[in-house]
N, C-alpha and C. Protein backbone atom coordinates (compact mmCIF):
# COMPACT_ATOMS: atom_id res chain seq x y z
N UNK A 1 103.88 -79.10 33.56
CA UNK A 1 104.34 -78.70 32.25
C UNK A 1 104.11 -77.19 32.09
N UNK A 2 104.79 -76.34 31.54
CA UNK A 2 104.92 -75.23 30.96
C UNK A 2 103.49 -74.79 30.12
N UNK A 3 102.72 -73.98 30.65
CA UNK A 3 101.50 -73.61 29.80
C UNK A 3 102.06 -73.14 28.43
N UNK A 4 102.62 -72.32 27.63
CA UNK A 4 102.99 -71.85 26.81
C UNK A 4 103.92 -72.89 26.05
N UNK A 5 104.34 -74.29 26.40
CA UNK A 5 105.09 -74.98 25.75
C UNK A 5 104.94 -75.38 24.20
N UNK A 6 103.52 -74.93 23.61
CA UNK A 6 103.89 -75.07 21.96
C UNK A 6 104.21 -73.72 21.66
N UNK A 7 104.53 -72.76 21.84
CA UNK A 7 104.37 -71.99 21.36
C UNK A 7 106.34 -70.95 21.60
N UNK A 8 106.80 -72.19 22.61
CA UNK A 8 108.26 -71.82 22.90
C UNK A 8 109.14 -72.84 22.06
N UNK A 9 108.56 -73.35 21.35
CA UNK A 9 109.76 -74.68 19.85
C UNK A 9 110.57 -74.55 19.58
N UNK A 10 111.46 -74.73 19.53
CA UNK A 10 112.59 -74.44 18.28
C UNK A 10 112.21 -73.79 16.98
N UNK A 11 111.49 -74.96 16.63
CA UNK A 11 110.70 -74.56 15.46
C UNK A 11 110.98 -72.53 14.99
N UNK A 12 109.53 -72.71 16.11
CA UNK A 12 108.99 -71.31 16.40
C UNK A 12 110.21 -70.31 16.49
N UNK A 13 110.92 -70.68 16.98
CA UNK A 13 112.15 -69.70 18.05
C UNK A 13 113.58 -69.63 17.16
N UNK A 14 113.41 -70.33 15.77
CA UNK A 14 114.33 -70.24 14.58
C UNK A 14 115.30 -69.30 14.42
N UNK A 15 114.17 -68.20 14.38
CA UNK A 15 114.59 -67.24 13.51
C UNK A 15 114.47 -65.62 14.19
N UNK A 16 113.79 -65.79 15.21
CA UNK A 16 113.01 -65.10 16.04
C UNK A 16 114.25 -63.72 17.10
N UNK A 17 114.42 -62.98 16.63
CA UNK A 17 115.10 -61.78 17.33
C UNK A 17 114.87 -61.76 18.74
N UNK A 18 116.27 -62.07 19.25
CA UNK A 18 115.96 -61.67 20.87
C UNK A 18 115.85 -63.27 21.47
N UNK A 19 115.86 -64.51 20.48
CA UNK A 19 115.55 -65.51 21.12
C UNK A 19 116.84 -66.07 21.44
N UNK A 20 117.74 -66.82 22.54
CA UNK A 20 119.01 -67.27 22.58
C UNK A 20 119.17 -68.59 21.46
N UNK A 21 118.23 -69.28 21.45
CA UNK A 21 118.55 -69.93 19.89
C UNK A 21 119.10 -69.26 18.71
N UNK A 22 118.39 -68.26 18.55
CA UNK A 22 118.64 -67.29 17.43
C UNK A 22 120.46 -66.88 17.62
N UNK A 23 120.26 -66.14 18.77
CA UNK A 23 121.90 -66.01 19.08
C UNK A 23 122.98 -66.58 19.06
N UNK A 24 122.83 -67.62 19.71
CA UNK A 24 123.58 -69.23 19.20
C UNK A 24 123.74 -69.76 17.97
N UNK A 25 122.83 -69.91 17.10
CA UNK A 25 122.95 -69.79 15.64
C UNK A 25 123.79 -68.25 15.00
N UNK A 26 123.28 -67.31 15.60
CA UNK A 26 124.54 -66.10 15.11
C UNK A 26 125.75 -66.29 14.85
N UNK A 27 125.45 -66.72 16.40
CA UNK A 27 126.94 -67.22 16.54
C UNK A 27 127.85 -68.04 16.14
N UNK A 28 127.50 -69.07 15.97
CA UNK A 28 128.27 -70.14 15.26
C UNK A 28 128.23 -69.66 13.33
N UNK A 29 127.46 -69.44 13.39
CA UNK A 29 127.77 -68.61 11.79
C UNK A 29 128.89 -68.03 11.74
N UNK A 30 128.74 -67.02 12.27
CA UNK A 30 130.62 -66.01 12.38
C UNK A 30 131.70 -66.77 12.89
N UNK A 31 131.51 -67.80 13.85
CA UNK A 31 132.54 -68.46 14.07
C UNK A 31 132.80 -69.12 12.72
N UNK A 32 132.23 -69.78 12.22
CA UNK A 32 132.38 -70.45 11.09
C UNK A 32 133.26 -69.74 9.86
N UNK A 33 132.90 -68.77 10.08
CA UNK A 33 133.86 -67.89 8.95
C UNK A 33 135.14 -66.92 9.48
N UNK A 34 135.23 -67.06 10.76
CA UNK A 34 136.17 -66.72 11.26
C UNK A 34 137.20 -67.30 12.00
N UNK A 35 138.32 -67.71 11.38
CA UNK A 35 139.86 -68.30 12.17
C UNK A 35 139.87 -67.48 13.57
N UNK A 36 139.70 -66.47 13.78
CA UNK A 36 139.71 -65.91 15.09
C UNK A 36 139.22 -66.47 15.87
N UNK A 37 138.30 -66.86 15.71
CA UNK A 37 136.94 -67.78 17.01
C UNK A 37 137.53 -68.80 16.85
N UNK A 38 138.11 -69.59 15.64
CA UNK A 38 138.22 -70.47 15.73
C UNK A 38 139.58 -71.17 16.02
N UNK A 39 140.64 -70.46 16.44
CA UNK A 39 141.89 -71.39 16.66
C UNK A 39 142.47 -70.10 17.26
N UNK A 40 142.33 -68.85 17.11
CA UNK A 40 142.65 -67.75 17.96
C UNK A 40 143.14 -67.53 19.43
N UNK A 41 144.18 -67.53 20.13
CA UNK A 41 144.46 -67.16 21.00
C UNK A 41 143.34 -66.16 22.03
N UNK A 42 143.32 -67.11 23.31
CA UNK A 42 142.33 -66.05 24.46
C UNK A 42 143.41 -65.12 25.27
N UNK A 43 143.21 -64.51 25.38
CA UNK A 43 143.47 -63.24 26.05
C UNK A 43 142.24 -62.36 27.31
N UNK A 44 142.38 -62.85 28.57
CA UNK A 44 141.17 -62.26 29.59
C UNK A 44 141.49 -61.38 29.29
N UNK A 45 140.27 -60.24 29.59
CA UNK A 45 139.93 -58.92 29.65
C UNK A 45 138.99 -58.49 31.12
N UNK A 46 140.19 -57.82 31.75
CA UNK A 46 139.89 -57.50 33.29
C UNK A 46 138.72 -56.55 33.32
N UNK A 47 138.07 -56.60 34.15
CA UNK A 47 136.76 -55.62 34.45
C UNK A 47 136.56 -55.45 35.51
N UNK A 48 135.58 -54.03 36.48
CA UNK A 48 135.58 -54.64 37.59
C UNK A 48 133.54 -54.65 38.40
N UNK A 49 133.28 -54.95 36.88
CA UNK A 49 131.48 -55.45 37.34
C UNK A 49 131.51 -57.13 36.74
N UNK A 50 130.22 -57.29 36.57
CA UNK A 50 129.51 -58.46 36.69
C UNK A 50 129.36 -58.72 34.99
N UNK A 51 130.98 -58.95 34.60
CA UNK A 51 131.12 -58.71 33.22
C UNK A 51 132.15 -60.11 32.93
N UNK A 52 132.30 -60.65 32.10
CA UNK A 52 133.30 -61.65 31.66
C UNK A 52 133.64 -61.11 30.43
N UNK A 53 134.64 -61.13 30.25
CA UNK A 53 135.64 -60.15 28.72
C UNK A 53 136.50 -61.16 28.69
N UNK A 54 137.02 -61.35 27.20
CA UNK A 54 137.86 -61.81 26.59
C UNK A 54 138.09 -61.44 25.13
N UNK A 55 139.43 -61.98 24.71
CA UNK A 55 140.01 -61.07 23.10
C UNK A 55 140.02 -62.82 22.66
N UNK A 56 139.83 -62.66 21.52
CA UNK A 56 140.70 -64.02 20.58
C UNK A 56 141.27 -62.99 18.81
N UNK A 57 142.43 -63.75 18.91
CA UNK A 57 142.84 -62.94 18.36
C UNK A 57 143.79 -63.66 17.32
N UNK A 58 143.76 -63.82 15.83
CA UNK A 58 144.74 -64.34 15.06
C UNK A 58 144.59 -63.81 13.65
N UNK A 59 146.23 -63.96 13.23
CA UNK A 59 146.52 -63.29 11.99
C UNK A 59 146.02 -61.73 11.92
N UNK A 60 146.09 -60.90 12.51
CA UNK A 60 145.53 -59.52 12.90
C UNK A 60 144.16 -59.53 12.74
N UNK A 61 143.21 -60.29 13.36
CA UNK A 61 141.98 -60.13 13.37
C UNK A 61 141.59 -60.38 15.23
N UNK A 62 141.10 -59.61 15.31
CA UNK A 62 140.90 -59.47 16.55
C UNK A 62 139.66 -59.20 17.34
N UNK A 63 138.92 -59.90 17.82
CA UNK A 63 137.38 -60.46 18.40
C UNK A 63 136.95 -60.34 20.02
N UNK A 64 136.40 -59.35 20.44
CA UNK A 64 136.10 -59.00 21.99
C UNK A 64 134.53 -59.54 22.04
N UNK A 65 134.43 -60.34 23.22
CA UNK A 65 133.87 -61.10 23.65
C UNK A 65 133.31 -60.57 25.07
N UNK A 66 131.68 -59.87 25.22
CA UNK A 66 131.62 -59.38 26.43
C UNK A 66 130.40 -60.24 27.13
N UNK A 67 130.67 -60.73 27.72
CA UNK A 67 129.15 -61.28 28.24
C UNK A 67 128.62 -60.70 29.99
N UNK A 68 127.99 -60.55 30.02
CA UNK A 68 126.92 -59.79 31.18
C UNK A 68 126.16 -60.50 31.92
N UNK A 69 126.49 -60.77 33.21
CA UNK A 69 126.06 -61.56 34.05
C UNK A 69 125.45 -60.49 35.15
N UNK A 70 125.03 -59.91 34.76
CA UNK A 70 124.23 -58.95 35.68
C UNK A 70 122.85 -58.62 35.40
N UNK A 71 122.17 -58.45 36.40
CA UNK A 71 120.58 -58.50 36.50
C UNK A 71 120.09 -57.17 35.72
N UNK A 72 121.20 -56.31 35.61
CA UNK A 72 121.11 -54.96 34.76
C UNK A 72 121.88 -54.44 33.97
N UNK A 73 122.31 -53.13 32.65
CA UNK A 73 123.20 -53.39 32.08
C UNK A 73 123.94 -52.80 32.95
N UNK A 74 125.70 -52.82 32.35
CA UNK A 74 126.51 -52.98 32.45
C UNK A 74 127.17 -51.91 31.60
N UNK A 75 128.43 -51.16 32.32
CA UNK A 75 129.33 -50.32 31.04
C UNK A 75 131.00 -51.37 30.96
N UNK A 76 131.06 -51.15 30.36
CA UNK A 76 132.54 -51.79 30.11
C UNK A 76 133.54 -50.68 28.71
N UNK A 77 134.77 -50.83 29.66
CA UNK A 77 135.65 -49.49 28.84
C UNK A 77 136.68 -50.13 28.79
N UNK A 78 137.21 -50.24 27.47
CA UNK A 78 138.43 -50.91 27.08
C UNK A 78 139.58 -50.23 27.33
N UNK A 79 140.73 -50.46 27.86
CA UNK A 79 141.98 -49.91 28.25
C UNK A 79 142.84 -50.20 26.57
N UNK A 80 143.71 -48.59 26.50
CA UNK A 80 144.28 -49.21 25.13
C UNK A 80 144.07 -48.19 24.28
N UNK A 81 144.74 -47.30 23.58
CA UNK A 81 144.51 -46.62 22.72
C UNK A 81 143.97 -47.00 21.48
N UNK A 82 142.63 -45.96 21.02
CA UNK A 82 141.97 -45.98 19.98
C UNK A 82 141.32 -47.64 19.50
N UNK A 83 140.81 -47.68 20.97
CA UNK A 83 140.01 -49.15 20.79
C UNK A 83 138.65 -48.62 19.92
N UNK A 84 138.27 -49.92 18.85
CA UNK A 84 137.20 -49.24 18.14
C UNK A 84 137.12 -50.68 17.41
N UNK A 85 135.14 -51.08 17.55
CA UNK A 85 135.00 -52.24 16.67
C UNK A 85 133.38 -52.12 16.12
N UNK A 86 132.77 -53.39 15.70
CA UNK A 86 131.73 -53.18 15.67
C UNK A 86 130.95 -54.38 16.09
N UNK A 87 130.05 -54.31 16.62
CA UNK A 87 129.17 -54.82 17.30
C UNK A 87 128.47 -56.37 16.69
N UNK A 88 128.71 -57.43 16.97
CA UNK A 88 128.61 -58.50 15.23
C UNK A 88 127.16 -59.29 15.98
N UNK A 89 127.14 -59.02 16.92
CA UNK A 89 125.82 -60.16 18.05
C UNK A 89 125.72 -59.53 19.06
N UNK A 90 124.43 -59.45 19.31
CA UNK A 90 124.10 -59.23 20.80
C UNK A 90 122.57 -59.64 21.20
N UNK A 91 122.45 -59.77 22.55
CA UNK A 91 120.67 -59.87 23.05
C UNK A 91 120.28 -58.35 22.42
N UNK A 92 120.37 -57.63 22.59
CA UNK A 92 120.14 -56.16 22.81
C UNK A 92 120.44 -55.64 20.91
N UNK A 93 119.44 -56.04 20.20
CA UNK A 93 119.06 -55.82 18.72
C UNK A 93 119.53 -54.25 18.29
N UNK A 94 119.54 -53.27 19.26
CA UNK A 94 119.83 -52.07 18.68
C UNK A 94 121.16 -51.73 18.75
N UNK A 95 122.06 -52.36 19.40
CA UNK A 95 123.24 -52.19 19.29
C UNK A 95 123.91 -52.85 18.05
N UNK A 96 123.41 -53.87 17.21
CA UNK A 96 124.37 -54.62 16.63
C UNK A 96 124.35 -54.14 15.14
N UNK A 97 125.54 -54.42 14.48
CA UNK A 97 126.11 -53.36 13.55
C UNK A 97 126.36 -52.03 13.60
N UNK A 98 126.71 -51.58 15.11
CA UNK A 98 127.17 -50.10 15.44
C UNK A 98 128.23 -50.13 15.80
N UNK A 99 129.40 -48.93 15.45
CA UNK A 99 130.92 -49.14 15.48
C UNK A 99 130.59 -48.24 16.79
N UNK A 100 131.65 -49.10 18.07
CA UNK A 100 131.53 -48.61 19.43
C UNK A 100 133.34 -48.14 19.56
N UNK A 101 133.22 -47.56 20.43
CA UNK A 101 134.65 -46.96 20.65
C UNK A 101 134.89 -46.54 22.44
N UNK A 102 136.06 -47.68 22.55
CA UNK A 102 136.38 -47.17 24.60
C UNK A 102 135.26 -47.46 25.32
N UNK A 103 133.89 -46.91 25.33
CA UNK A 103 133.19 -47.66 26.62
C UNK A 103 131.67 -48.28 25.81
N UNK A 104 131.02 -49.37 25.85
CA UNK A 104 130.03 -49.90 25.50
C UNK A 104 128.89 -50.02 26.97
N UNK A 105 127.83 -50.12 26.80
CA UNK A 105 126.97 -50.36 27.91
C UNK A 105 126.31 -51.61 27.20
N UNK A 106 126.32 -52.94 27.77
CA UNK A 106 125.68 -54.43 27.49
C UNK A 106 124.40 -54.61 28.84
């Protein structure tokens, strides 16, 4: 068994910044209020690191999706004039609620 196992709960891990529970709950929050996530058209988004990208996109609302499968970060640069959004979730607490523009590092 896991030495630290009371102290890794759900419970515990609620509310907790940085925890993937926490994130997962983010997440489904905004999905919840957003038709984009939720019935939105996917659209891949090509890269060429250790990145998975995708758009969902409906009724002009439009949602980029970067996830990072790499042991380190990552830059990713959107192709496309005057790409520009803001940041709604992430592991990485200091990025989120910052308007990014053309290249992000995850």
């Amino acid at each position: 068994m896991i030495e630290n196992f009371k102290t890794i709960t759900a419970h515990r891990q609620w509310d907790e910044a940085g925890r993937l529970l926490k994130l997962y709950r983010d997440f489904l929050k905004i999905r919840s209020k957003e038709r984009a996530l939720q019935i939105g058209d996917y659209t891949w988004v090509i890269s060429t690191n250790d990145l998975l990208n995708y758009t969902r996109s409906y009724a002009e609302k439009e949602f980029l999706t970067i996830l990072n499968f790499a042991d380190s970060l990552e830059q990713f640069t959107m192709d496309g004039p005057n790409w520009k959004g803001e940041v709604l979730i992430s592991t990485d607490q200091s990025i989120v609620s910052k308007i990014v523009s053309e290249t992000i590092t995850i």
